[in-house]
N, C-alpha and C. Protein backbone atom coordinates (compact mmCIF):
# COMPACT_ATOMS: atom_id res chain seq x y z
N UNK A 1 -26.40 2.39 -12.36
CA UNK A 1 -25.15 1.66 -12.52
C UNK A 1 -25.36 0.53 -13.52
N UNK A 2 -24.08 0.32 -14.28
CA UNK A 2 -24.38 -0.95 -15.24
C UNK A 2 -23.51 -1.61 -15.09
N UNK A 3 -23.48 -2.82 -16.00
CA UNK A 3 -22.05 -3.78 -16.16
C UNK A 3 -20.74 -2.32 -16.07
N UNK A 4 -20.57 -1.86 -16.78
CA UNK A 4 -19.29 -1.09 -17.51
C UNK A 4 -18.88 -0.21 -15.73
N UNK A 5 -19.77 -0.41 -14.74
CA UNK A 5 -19.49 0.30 -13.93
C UNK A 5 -18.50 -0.65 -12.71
N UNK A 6 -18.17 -1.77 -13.00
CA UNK A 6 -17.32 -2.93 -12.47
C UNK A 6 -15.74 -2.41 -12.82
N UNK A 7 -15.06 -2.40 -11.63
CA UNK A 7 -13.81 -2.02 -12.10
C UNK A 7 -12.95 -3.04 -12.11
N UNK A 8 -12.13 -3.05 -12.96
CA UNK A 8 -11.29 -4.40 -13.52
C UNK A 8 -9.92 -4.12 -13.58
N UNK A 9 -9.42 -4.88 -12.64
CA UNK A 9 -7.78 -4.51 -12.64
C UNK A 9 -7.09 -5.13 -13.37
N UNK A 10 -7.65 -5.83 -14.19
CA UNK A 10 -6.39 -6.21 -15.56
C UNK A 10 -5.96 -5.23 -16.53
N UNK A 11 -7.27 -4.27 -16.12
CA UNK A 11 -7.29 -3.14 -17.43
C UNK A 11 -6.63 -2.10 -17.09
N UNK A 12 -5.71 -0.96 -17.79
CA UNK A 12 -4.93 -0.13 -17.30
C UNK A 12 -5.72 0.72 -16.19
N UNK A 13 -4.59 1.20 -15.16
CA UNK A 13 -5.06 2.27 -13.79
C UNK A 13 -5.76 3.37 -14.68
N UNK A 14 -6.50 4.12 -13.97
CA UNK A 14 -7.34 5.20 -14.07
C UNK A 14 -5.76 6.22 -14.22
N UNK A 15 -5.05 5.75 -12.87
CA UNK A 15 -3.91 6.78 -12.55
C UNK A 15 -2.66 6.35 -12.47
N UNK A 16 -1.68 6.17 -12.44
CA UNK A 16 -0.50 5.86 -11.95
C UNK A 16 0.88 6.78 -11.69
N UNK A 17 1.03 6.99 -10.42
CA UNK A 17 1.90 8.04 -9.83
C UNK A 17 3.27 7.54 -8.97
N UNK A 18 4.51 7.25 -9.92
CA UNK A 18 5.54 7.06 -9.11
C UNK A 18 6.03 8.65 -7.97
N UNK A 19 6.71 7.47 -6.94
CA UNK A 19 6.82 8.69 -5.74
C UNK A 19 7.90 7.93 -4.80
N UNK A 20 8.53 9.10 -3.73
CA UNK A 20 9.15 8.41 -2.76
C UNK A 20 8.51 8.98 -1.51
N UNK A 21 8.78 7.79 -0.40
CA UNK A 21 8.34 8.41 0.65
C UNK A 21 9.43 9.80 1.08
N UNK A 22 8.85 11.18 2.34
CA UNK A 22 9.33 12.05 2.47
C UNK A 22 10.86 11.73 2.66
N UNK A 23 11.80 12.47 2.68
CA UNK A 23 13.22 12.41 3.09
C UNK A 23 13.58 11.73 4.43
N UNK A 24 12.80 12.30 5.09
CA UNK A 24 13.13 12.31 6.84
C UNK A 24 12.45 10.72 7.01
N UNK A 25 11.38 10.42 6.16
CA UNK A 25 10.77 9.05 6.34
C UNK A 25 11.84 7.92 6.73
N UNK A 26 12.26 7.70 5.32
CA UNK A 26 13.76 6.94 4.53
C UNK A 26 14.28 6.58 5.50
N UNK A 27 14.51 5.28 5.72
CA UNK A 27 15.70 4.44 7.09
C UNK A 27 16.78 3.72 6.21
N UNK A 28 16.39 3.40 5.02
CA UNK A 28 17.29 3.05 4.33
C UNK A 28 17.06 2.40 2.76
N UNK A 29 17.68 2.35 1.88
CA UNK A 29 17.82 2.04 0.40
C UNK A 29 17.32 2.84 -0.22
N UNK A 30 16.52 2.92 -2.10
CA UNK A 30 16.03 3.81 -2.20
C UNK A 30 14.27 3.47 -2.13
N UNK A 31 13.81 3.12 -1.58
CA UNK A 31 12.36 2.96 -1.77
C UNK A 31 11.29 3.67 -2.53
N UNK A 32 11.37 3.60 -4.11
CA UNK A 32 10.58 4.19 -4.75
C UNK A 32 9.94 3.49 -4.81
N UNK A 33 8.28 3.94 -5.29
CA UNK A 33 6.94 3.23 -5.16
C UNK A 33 6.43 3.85 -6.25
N UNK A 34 5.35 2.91 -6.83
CA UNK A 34 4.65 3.56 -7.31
C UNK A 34 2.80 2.95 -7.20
N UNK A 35 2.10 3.80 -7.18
CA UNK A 35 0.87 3.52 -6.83
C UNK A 35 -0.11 3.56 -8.29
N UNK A 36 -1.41 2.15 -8.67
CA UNK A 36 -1.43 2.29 -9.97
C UNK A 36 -3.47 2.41 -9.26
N UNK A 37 -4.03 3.84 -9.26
CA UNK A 37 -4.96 4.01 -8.52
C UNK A 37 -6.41 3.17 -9.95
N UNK A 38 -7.09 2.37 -9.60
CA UNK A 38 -8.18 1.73 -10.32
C UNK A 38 -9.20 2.13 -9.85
N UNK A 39 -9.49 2.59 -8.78
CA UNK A 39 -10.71 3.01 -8.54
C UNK A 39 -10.58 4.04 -6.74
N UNK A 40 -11.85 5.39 -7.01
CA UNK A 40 -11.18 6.23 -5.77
C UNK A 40 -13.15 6.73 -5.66
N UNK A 41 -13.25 6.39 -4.48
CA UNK A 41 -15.02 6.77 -4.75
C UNK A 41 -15.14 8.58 -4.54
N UNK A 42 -17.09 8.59 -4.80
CA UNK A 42 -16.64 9.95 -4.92
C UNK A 42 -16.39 11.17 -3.63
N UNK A 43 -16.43 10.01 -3.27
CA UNK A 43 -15.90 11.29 -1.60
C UNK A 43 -14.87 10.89 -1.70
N UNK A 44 -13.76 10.29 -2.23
CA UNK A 44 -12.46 10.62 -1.87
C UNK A 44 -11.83 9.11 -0.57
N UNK A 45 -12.95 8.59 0.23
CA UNK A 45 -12.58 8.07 1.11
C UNK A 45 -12.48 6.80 0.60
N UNK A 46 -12.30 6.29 -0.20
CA UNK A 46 -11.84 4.83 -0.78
C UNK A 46 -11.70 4.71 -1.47
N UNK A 47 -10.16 3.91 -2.16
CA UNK A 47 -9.25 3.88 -2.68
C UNK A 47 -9.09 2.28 -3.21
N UNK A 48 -8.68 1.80 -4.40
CA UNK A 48 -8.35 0.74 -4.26
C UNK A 48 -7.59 0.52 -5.87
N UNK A 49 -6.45 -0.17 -5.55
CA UNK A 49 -5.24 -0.17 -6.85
C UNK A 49 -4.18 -1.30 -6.41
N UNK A 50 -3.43 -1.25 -7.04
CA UNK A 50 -1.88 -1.78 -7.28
C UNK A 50 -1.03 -1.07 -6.87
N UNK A 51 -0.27 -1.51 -5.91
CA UNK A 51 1.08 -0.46 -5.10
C UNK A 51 2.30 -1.22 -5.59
N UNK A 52 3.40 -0.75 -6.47
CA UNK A 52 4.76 -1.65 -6.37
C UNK A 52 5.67 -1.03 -5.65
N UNK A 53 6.81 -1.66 -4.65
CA UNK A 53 7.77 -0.99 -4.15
C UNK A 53 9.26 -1.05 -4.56
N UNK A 54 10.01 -0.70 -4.24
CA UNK A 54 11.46 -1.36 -4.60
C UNK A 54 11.99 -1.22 -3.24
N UNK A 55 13.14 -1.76 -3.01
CA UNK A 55 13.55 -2.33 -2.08
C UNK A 55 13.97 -1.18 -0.95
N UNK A 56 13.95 -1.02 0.36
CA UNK A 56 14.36 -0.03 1.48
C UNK A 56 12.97 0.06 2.27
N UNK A 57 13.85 0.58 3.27
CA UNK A 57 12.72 0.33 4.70
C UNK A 57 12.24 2.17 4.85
N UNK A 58 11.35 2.73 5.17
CA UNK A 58 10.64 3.55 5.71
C UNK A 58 9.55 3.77 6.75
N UNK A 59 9.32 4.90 7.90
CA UNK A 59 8.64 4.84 8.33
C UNK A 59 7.03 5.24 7.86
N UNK A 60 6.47 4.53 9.06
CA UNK A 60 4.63 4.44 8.23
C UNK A 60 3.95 4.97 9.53
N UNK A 61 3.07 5.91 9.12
CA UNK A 61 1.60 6.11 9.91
C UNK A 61 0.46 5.96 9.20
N UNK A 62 0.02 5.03 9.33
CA UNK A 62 -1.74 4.69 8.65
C UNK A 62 -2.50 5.84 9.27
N UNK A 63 -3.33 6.37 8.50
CA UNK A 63 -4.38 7.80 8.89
C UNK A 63 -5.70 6.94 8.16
N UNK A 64 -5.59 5.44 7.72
CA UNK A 64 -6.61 5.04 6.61
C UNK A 64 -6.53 3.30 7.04
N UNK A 65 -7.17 3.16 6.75
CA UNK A 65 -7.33 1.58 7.12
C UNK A 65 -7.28 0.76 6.03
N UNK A 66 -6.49 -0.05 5.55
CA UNK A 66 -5.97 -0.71 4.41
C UNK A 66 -5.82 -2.30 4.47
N UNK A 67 -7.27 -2.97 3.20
CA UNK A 67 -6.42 -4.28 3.28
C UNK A 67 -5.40 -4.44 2.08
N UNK A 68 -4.61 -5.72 2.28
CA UNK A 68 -3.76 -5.76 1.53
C UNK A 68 -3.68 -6.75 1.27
N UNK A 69 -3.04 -7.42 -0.37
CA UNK A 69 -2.68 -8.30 -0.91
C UNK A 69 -1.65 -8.48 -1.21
N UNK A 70 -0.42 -9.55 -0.73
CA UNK A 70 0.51 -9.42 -1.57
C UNK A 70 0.78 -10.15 -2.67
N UNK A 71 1.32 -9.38 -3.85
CA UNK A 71 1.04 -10.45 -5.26
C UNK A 71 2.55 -10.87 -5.39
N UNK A 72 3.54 -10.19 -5.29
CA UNK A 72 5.05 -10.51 -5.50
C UNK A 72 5.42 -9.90 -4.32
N UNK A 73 6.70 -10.22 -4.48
CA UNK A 73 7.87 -10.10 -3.44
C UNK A 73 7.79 -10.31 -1.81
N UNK A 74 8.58 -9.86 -0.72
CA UNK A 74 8.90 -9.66 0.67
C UNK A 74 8.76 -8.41 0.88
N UNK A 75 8.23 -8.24 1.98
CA UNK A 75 8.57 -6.96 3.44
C UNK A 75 8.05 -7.44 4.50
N UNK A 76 8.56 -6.53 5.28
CA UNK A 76 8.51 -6.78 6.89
C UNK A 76 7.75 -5.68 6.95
N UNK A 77 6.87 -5.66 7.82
CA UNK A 77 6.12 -4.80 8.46
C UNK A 77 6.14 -5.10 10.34
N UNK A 78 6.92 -3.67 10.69
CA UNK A 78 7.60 -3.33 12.19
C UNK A 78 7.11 -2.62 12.63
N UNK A 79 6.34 -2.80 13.65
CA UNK A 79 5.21 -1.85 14.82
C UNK A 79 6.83 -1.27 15.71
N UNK A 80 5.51 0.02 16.55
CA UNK A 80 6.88 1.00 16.95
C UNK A 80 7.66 0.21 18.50
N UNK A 81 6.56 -0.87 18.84
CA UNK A 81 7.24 -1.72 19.84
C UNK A 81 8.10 -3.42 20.00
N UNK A 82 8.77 -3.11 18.32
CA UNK A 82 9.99 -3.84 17.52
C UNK A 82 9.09 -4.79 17.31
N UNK A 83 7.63 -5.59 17.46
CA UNK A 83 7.01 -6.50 16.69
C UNK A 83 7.46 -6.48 15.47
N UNK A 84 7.37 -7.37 14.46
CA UNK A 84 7.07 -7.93 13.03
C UNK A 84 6.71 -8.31 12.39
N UNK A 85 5.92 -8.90 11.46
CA UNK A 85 5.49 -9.45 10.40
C UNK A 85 5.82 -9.26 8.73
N UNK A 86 6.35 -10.69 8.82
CA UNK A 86 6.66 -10.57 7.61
C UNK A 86 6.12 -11.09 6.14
N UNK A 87 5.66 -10.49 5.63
CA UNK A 87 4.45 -11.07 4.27
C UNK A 87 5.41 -11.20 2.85
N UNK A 88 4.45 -12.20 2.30
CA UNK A 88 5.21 -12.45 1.21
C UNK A 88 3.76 -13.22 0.31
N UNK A 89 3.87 -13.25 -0.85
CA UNK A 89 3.18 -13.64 -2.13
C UNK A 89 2.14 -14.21 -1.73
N UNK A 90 0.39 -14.06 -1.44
CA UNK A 90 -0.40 -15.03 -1.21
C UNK A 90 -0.96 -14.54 0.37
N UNK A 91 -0.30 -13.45 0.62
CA UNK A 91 -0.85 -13.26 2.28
C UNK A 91 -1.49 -12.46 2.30
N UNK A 92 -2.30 -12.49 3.13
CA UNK A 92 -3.69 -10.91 2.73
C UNK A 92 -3.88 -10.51 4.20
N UNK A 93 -3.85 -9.18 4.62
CA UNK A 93 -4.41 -8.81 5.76
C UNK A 93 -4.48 -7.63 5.88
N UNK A 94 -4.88 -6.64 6.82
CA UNK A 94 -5.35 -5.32 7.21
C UNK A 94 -4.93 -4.61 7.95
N UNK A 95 -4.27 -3.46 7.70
CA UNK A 95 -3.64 -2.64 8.60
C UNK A 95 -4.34 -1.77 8.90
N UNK A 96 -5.17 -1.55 9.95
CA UNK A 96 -5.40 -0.73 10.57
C UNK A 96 -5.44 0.81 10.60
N UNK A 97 -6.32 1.66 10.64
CA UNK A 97 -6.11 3.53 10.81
C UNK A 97 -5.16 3.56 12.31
N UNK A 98 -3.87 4.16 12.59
CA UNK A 98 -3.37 4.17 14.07
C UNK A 98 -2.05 3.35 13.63
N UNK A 99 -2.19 2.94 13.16
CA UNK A 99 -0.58 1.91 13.00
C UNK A 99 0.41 2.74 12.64
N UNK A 100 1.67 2.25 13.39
CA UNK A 100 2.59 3.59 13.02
C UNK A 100 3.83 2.68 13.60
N UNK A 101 4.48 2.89 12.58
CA UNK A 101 6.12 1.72 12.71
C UNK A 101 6.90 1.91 11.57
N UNK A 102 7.52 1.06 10.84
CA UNK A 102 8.29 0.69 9.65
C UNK A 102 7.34 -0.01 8.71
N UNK A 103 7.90 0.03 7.20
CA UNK A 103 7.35 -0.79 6.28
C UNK A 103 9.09 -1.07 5.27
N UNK A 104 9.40 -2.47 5.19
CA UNK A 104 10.74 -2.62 4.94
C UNK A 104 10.82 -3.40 3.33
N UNK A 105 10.97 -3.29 2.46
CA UNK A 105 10.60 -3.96 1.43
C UNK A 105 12.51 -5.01 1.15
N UNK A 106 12.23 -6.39 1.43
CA UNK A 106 13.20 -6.82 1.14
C UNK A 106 13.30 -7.30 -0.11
N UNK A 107 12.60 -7.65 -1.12
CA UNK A 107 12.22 -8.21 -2.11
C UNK A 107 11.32 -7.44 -2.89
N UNK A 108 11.64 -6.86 -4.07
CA UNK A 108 10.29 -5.45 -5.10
C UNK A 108 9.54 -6.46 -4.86
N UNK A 109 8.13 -5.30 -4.34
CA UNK A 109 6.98 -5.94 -3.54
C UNK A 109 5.67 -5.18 -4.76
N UNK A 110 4.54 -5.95 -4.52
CA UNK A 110 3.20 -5.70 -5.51
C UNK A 110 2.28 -6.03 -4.50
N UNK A 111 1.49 -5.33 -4.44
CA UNK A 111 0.35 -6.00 -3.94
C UNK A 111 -1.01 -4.96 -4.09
N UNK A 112 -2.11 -5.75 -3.97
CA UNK A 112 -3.52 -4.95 -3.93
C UNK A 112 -3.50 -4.18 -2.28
N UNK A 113 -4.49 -3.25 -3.43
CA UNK A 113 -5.22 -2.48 -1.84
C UNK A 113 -6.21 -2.21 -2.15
N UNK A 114 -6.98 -2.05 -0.82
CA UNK A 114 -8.16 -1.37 -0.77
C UNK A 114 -8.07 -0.44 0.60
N UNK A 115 -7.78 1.18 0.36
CA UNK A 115 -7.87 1.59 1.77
C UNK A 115 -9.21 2.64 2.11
N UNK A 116 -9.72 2.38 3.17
CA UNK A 116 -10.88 3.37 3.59
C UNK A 116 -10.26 4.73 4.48
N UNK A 117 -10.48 5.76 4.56
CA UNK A 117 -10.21 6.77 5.47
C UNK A 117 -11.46 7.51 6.31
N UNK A 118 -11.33 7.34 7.45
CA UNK A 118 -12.52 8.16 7.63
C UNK A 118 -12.56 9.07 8.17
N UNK A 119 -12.79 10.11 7.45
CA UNK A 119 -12.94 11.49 8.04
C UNK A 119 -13.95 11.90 8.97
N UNK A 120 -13.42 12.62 10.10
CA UNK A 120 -14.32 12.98 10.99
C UNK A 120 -15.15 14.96 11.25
């Protein structure tokens, strides 16, 4: 490994793939996303990029354990037993493999990730 092997997110994604969540997901608006992938190791099990959203709520099941940064905007994040949390610009934390609720974007949202999956 050398210097050049440091990945740098100022510099363009490796990948970038706009998408919507499935149909049946969708609770409301149009929530397109797009994911800007910088680095994916070579098993596949870690991931780490730039996610932007636009505004609408969908449901979420984490299968991967994800921290997160948020760089712009609002969402709410709603566990399936009506809890909340709501993040905004500057908040960093970790969602969990098992989490399964809503993800609501009130404000086009940015933020880092880094998610692990672990396959069994």
């Amino acid at each position: 490994m050398s210097i050049v092997n440091i990945v740098d997110f100022a510099a363009p994604a490796k990948e970038s793939v706009g998408y919507m969540p499935k149909a049946e997901a969708v609770l409301s608006g149009n929530p397109v996303q797009t994911v800007h992938t910088h680095f994916t190791s070579p098993c596949g099990q870690l991931a780490a990029g730039v996610w932007e959203g636009a505004c609408g709520q969908w449901s979420v099941n984490f299968t991967e354990s994800e921290y997160c940064e948020i760089l712009d905007g609002v969402s709410v994040i709603r566990g399936t037993d009506g809890t909340a949390k709501t993040v905004r610009a500057g908040d960093r934390f970790l969602i969990p493999a098992g989490f399964k609720g809503t993800w609501e974007v009130v404000e086009p949202c940015k933020k880092i990730f880094v998610s692990v999956e672990f396959k069994g």
